[in-house]
Protein backbone atom coordinates (compact mmCIF):
# COMPACT_ATOMS: atom_id res chain seq x y z
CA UNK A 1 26.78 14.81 0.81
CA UNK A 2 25.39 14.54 -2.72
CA UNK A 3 24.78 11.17 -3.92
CA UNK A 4 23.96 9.54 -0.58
CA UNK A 5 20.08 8.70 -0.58
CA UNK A 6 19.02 10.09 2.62
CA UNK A 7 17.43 6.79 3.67
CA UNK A 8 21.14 5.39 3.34
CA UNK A 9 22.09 7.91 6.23
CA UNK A 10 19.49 6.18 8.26
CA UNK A 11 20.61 2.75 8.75
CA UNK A 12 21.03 1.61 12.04
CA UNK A 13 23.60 -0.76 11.18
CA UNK A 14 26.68 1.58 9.82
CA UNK A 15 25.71 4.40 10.97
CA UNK A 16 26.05 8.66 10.09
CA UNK A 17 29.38 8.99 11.30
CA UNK A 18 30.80 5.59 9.02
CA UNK A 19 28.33 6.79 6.36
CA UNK A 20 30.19 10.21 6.41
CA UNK A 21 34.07 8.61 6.37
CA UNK A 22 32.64 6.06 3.84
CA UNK A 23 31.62 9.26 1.48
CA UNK A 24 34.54 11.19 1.94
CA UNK A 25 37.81 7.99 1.53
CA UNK A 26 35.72 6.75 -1.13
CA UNK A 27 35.20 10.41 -3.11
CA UNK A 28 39.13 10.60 -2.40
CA UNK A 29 40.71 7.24 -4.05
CA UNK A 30 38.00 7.11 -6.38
CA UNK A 31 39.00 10.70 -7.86
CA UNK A 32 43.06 9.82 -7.12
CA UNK A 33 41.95 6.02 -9.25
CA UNK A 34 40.41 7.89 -12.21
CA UNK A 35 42.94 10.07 -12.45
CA UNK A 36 45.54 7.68 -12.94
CA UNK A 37 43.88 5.42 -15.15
CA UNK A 38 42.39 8.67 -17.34
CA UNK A 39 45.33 11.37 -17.10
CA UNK A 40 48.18 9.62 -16.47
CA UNK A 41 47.97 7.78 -19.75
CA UNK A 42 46.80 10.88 -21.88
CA UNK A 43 49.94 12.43 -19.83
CA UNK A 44 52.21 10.33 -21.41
CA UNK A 45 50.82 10.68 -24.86
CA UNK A 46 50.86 14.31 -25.03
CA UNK A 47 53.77 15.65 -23.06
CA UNK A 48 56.73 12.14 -23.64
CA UNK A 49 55.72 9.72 -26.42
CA UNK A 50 52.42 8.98 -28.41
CA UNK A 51 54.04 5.29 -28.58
CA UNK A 52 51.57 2.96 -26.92
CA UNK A 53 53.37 0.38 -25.72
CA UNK A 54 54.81 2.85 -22.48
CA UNK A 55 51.45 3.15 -21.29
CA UNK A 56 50.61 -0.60 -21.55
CA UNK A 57 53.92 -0.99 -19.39
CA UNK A 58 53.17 1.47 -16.77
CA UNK A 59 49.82 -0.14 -16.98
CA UNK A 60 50.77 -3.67 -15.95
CA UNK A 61 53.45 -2.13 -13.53
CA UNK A 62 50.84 -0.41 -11.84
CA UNK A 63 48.56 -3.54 -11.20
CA UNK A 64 51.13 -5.82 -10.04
CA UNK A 65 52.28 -3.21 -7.55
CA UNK A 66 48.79 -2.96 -6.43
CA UNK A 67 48.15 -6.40 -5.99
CA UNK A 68 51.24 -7.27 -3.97
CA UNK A 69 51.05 -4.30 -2.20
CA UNK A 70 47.04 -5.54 -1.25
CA UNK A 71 48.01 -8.75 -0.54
CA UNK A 72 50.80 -7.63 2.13
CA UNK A 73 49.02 -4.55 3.58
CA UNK A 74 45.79 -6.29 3.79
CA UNK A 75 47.41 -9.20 5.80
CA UNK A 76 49.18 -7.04 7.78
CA UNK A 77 45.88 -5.00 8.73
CA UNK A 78 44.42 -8.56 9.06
CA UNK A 79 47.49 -9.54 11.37
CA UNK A 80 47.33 -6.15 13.84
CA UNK A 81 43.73 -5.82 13.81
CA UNK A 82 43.68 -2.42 12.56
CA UNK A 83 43.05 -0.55 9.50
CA UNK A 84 42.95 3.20 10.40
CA UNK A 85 46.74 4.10 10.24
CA UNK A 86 47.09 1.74 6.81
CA UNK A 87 43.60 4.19 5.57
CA UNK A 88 44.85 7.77 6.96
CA UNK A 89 48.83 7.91 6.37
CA UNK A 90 48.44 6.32 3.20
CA UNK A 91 45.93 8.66 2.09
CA UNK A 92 48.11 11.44 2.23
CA UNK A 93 50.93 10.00 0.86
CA UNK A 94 48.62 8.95 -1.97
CA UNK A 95 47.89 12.73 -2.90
CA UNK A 96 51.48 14.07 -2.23
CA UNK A 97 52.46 11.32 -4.84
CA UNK A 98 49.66 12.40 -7.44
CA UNK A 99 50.51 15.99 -6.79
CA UNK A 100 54.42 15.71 -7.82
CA UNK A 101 53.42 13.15 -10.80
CA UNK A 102 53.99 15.79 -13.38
CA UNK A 103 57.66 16.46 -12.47
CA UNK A 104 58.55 13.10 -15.01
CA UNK A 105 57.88 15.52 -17.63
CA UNK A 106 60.99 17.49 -16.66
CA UNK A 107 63.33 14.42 -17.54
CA UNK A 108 64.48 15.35 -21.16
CA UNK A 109 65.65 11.57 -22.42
CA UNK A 110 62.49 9.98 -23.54
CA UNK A 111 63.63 6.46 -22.51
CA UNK A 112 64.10 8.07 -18.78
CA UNK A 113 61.58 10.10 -18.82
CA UNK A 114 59.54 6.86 -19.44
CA UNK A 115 61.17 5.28 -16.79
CA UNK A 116 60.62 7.80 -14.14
CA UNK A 117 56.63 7.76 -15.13
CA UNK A 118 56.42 4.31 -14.45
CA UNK A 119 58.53 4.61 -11.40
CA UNK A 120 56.12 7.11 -10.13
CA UNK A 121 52.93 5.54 -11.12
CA UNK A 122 54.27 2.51 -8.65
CA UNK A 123 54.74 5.06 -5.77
CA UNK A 124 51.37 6.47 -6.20
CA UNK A 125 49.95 3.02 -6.55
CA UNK A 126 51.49 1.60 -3.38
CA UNK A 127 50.48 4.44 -1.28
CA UNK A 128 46.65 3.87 -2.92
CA UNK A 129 46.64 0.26 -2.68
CA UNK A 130 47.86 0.27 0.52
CA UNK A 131 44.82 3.06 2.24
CA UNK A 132 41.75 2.14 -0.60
CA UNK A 133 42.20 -1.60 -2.17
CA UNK A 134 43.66 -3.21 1.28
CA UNK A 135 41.83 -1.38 4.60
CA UNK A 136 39.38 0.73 3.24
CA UNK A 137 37.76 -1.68 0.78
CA UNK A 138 38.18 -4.81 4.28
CA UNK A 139 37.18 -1.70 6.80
CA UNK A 140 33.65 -1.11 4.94
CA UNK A 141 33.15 -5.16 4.90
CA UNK A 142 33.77 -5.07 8.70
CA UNK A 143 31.26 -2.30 9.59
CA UNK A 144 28.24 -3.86 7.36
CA UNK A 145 26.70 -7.25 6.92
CA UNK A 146 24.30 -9.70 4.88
CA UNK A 147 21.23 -6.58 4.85
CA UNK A 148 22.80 -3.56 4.22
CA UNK A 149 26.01 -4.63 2.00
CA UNK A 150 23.98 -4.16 -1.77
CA UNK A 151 22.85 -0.88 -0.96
CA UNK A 152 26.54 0.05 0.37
CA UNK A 153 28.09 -1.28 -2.62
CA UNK A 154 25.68 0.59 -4.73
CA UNK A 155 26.85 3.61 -3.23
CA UNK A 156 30.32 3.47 -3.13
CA UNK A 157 29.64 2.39 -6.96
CA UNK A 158 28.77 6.07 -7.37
CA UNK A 159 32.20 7.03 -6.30
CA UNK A 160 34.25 6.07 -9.68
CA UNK A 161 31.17 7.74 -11.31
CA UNK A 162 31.97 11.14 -9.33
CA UNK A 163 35.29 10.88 -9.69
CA UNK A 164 34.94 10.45 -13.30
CA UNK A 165 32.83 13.65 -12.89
CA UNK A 166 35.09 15.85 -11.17
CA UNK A 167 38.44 13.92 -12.85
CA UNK A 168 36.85 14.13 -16.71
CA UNK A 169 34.44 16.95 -16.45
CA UNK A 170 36.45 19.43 -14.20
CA UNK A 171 39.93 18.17 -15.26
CA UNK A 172 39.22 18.84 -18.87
CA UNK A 173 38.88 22.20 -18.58
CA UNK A 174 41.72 22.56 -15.99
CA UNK A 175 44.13 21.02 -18.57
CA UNK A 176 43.15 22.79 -21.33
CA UNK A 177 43.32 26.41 -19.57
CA UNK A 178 45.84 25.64 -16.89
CA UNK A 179 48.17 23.02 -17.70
CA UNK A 180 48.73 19.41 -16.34
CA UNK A 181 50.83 20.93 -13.30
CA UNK A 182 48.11 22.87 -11.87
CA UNK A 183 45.80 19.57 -12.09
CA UNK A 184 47.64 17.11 -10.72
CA UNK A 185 48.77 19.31 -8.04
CA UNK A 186 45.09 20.49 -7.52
CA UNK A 187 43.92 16.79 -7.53
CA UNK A 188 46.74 15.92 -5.11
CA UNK A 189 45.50 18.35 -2.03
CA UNK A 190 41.83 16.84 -2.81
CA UNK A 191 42.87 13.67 -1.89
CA UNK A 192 45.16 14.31 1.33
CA UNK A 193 42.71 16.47 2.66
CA UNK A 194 39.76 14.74 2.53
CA UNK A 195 42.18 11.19 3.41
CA UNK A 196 43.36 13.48 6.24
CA UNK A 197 40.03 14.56 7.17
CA UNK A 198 38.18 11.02 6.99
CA UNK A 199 40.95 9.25 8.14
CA UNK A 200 40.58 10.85 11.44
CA UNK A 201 37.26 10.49 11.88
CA UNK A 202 37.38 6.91 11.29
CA UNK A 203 37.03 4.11 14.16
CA UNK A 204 38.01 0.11 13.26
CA UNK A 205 34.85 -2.45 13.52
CA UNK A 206 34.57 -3.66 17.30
CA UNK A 207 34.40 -7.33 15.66
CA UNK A 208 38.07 -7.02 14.12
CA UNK A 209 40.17 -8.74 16.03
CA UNK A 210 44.23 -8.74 16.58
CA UNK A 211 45.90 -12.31 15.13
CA UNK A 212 47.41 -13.56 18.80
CA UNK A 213 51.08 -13.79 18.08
CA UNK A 214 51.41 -17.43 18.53
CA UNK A 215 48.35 -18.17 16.50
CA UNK A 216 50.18 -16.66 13.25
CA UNK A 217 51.58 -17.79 10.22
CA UNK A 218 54.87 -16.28 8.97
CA UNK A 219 53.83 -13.31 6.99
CA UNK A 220 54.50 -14.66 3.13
CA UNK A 221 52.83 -18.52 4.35
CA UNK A 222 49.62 -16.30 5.40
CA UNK A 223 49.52 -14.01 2.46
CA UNK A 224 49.80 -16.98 -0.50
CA UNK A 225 47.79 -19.56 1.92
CA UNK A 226 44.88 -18.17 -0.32
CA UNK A 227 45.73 -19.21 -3.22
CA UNK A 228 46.34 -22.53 -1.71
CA UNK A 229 44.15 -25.73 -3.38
CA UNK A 230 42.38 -26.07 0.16
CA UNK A 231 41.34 -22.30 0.21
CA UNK A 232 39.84 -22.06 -3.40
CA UNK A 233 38.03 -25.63 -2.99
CA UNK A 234 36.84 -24.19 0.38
CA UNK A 235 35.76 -20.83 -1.16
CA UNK A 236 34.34 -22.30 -4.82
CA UNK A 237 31.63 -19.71 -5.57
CA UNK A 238 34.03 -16.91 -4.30
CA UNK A 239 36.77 -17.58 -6.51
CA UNK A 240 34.16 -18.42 -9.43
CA UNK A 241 32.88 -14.68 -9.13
CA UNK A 242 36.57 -13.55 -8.51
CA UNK A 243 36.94 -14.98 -12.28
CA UNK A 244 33.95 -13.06 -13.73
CA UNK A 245 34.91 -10.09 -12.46
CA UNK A 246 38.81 -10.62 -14.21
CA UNK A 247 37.05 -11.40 -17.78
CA UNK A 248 34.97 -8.53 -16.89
CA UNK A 249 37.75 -5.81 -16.57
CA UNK A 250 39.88 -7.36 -18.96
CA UNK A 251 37.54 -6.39 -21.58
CA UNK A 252 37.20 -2.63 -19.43
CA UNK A 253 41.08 -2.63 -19.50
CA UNK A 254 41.54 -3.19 -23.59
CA UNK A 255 39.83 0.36 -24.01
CA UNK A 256 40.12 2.12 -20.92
CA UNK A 257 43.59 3.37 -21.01
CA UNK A 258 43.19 4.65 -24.91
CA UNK A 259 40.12 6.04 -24.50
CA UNK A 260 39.79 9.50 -23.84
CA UNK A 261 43.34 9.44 -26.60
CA UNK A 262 41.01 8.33 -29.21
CA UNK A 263 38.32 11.43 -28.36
CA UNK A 264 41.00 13.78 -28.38
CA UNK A 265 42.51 12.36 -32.17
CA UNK A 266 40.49 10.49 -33.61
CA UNK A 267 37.62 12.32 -33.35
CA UNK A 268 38.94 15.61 -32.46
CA UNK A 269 37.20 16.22 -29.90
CA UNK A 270 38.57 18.67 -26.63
CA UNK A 271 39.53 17.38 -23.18
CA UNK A 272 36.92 20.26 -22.24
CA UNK A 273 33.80 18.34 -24.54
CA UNK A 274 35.27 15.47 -22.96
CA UNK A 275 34.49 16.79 -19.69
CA UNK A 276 30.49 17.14 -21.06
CA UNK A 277 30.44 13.85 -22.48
CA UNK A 278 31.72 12.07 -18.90
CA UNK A 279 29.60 13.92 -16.98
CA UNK A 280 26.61 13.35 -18.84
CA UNK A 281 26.92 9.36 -18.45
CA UNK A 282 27.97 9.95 -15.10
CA UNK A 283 24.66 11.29 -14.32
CA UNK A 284 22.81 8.77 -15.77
CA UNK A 285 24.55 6.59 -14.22
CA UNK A 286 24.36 7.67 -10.67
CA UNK A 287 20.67 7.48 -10.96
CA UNK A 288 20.61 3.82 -11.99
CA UNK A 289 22.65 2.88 -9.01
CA UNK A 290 20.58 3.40 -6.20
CA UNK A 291 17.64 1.54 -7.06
CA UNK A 292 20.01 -1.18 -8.92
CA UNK A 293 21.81 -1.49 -5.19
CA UNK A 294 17.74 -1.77 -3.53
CA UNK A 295 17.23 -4.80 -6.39
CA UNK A 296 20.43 -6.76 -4.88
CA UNK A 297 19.35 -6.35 -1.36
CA UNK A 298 16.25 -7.86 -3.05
CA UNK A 299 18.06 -10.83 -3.71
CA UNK A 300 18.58 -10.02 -7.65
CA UNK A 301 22.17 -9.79 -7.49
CA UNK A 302 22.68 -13.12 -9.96
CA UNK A 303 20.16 -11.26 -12.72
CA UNK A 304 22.27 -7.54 -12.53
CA UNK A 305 25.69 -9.76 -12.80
CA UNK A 306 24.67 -11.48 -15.65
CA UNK A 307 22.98 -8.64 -17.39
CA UNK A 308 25.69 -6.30 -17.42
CA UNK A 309 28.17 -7.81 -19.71
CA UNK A 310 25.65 -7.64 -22.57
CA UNK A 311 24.95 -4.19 -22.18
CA UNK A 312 28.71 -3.02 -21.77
CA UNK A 313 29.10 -4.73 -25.40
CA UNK A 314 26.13 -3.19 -26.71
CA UNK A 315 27.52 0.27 -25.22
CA UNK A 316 30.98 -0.20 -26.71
CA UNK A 317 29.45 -0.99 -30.03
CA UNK A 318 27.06 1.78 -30.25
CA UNK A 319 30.50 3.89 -28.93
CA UNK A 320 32.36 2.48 -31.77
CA UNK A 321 30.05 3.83 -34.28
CA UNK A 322 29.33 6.99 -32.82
CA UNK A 323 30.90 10.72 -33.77
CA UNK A 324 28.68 13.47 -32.32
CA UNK A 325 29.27 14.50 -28.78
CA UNK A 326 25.56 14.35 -28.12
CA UNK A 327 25.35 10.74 -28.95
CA UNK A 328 28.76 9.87 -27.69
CA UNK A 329 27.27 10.99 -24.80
CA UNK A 330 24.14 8.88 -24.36
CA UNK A 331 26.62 5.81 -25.75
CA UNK A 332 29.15 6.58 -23.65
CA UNK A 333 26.13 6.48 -20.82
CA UNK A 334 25.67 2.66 -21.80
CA UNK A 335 29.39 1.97 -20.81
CA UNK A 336 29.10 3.83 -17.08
CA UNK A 337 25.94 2.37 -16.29
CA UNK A 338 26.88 -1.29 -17.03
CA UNK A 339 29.88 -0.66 -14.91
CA UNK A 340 28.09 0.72 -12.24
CA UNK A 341 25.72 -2.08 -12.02
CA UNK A 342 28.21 -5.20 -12.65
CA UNK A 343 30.31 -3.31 -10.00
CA UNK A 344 27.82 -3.13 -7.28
CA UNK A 345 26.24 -6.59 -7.96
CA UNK A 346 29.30 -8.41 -7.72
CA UNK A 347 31.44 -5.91 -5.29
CA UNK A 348 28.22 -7.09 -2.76
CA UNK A 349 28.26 -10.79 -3.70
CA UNK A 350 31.66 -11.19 -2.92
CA UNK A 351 31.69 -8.84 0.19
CA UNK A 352 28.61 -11.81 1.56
CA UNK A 353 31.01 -14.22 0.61
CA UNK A 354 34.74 -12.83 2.23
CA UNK A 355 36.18 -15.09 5.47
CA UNK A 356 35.65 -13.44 8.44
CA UNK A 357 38.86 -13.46 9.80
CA UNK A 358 40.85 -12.77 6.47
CA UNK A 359 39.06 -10.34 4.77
CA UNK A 360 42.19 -7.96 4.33
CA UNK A 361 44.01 -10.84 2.73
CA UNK A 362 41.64 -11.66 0.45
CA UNK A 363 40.95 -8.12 -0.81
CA UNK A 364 44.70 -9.03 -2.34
CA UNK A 365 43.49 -12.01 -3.71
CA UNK A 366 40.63 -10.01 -5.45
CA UNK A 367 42.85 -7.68 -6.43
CA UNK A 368 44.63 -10.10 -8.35
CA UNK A 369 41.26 -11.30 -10.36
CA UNK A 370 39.92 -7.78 -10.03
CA UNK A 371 43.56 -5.27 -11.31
CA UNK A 372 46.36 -7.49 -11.91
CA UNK A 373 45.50 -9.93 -14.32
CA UNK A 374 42.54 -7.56 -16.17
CA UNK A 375 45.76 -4.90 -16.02
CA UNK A 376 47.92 -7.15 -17.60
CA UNK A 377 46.12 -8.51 -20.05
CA UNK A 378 44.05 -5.94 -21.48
CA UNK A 379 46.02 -2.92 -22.21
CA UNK A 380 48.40 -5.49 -23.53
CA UNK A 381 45.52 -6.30 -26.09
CA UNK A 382 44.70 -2.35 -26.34
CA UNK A 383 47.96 -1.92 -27.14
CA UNK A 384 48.62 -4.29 -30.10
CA UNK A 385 44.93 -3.28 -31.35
CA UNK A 386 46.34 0.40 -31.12
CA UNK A 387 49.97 -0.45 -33.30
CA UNK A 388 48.72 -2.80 -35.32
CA UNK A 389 45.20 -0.84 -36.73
CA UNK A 390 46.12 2.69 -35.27
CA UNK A 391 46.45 5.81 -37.68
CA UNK A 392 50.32 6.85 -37.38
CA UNK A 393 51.24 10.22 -35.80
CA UNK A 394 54.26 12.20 -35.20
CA UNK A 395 54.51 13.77 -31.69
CA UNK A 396 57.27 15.47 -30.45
CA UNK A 397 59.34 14.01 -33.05
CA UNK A 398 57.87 10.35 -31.68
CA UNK A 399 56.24 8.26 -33.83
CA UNK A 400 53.37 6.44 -32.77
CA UNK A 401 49.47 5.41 -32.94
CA UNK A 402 46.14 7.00 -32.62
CA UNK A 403 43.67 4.61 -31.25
CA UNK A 404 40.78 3.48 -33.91
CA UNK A 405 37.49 2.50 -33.28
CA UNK A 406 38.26 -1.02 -33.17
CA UNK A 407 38.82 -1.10 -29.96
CA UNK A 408 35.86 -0.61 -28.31
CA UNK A 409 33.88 -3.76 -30.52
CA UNK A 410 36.62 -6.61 -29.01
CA UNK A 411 36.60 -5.14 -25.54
CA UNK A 412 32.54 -5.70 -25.27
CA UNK A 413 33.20 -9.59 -27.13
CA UNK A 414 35.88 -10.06 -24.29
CA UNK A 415 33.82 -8.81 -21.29
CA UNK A 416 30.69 -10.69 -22.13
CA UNK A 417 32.72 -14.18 -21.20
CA UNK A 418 32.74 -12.87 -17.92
CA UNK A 419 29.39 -15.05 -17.56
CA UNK A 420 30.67 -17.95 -17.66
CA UNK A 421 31.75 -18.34 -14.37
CA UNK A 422 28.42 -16.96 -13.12
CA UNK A 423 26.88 -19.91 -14.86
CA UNK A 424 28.44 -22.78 -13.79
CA UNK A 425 27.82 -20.98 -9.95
CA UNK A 426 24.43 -21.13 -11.05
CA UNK A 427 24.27 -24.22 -11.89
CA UNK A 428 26.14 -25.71 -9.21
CA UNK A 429 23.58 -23.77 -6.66
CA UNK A 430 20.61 -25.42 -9.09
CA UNK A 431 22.31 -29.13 -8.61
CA UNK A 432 22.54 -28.42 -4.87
CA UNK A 433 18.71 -27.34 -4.62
């Protein structure tokens, strides 16, 4: 299992076997995640419309799905004390969904055809929400505690960086020589099998606990109770960090979606160099996380948080400016690694900081901080950057944009407000000192 420190095998505390299932469900929604929000969009560009404003809708589609579908699911695992049949059927579901994606190319209206994307990107989103945002994400919270959870965090904060890997790197060339059919399908029996395959081999926590019947709330009263004036007064710092991390991904989401469009024609560059430039910060990147994950065990979380948003902006900048694929490629390094380590400092602060007895539920509420409201927002921004500044293009008889550099300078301005909210935790921990 590449990209596991042996010493992480080791600990006592999770154990080989949850280390293994950990590896293989994260490997699988991380590379069924990066393939939606990488392929799908460059998809839609070069086989139905190079119009942006379709992939800022199925966009924002795609994260409210997500988030109701993590608030429900992850009450409802919360509610029957189980996550394993929410983790393995949804799993496979997940890749049968990604595998038929491709079949919305078939549909020869372009208004339809649109339609039936966004249509499927919700299917494929419910059946991933409902396995990786609402019980895997609460099952790896259950199985690990105060000592061990910045070291897990870093290294399921190598998983997006895989994925990006094996979804960039490898995908890149699969497109180019074999067609988007053969990937998605390809992509789609990755993640069933190895869903399948961890899936089974996963066990619940011993300490989660079945909600006695009379003891519960009615389903939608339990699911919005955390949102509730009590709840966020009760959980202050939580929901403070729940706000960094929305600024945060806002300013990911403005350029994520349009990115890899803007490599392919803007710069001209192929989905195959593509490939070289991902995997290249990848690498980088993977290396950074281990000992960034031993620093927040170390109690440095607070410094990685707050460093992060400064280097993302510095990376975007340098991005912005950059043309060769070498140097795209140590730019392009800045962007991964900053993600990497915001990710892991703040997935671990917030895992220290989840209720007990809820932590299902509020993996919804992150997700609305974390996807909806980043999802919503940002490609929305991308997406008027893109029309308003873009270079026009004709496309299968559409008209449209090609995504200029401009994007990539506002994103890193938006993400560094993200410490905001990290300060005025700080200085509400200072005043209580």
């Amino acid at each position: 299992m590449r990209g596991v420190p042996y010493s992480y095998m080791e600990s006592a505390e999770i154990g080989r076997r949850n280390w293994l299932v950990i590896v293989l469900l994260g490997l699988a929604g991380q590379i069924a995640w990066n393939v939606e929000n990488s392929w799908f969009n460059t998809f839609v560009f070069d086989t139905i419309t190079p119009d942006p404003k379709p992939i800022a809708w199925m966009v924002a589609v795609s994260a409210v799905t997500a988030t109701l579908t993590t608030l429900v699911m992850g009450t409802l695992s919360d509610r029957v004390g189980k996550r394993k049949p929410f983790i393995l059927y949804g799993y496979i579901l997940w890749g049968i969904s990604t595998a038929i994606f491709p079949t919305t190319a078939s549909v020869q209206n372009v208004s339809l055809a649109v339609l039936a994307v966004i249509l499927a990107d919700a299917v494929m989103t419910f059946f991933g929400s409902t396995a990786y945002d609402a019980a895997y994400n609460a099952w790896t919270t259950d199985i690990s505690n105060t000592s061990n959870r910045g070291r897990l965090t870093a290294v399921i904060s190598t998983f997006p960086l895989l994925a990006a890997l094996i979804g960039a790197g490898l995908s890149g060339v699969i497109i180019d020589r074999f067609g988007y059919y053969t990937f998605f399908i390809s992509l789609g029996v990755v993640v069933s099998l190895l869903g399948l395959i961890g899936g089974a081999m996963l066990k619940d926590s011993r300490t989660l606990q079945r909600v006695p019947r009379e003891s519960r709330k009615h389903l939608i009263v339990d699911m919005f109770d955390g949102f509730s004036l009590h709840t966020i007064k009760a959980n202050r710092e939580l929901f403070l960090i729940f706000s960094s991390v929305a600024l945060f991904s806002i300013g990911f989401q403005v350029f994520l979606p349009y990115q890899i469009i803007y490599l392919n024609n803007y710069l001209h560059i192929s989905k195959s160099l593509v490939g070289v430039i991902s995997a290249v910060a990848v690498l980088v990147s993977i290396l950074i996380a281990v000992p960034a994950g031993r620093l927040a065990d170390r109690g440095y979380i607070n410094q990685l948080a707050f460093l992060s948003p400064f280097l993302l902006c510095a990376g975007l900048i340098l991005f912005s400016l950059s043309r060769s694929v070498p140097v795209l490629a140590i730019t392009g390094s800045l962007l991964y690694i900053s993600l990497v380590v915001y990710t892991l400092s703040t997935g671990a602060w917030i895992k220290n900081l989840l209720p007990e007895n809820s932590r299902g539920k509020f993996e919804g509420i992150r997700m609305v901080f974390n996807v909806a409201i980043p999802m919503l927002i940002g490609p929305s921004i991308g997406s008027f950057l893109v029309s308003t500044f873009g270079v026009p293009t004709v496309l299968h008889g559409e008209t449209g944009f090609i995504p200029t550099p401009l994007l990539f300078p506002v994103a890193g301005l938006i993400s560094i407000t993200s410490i905001l909210p990290l300060i005025t935790v700080t200085r509400a921990k200072g005043s209580n000192n």
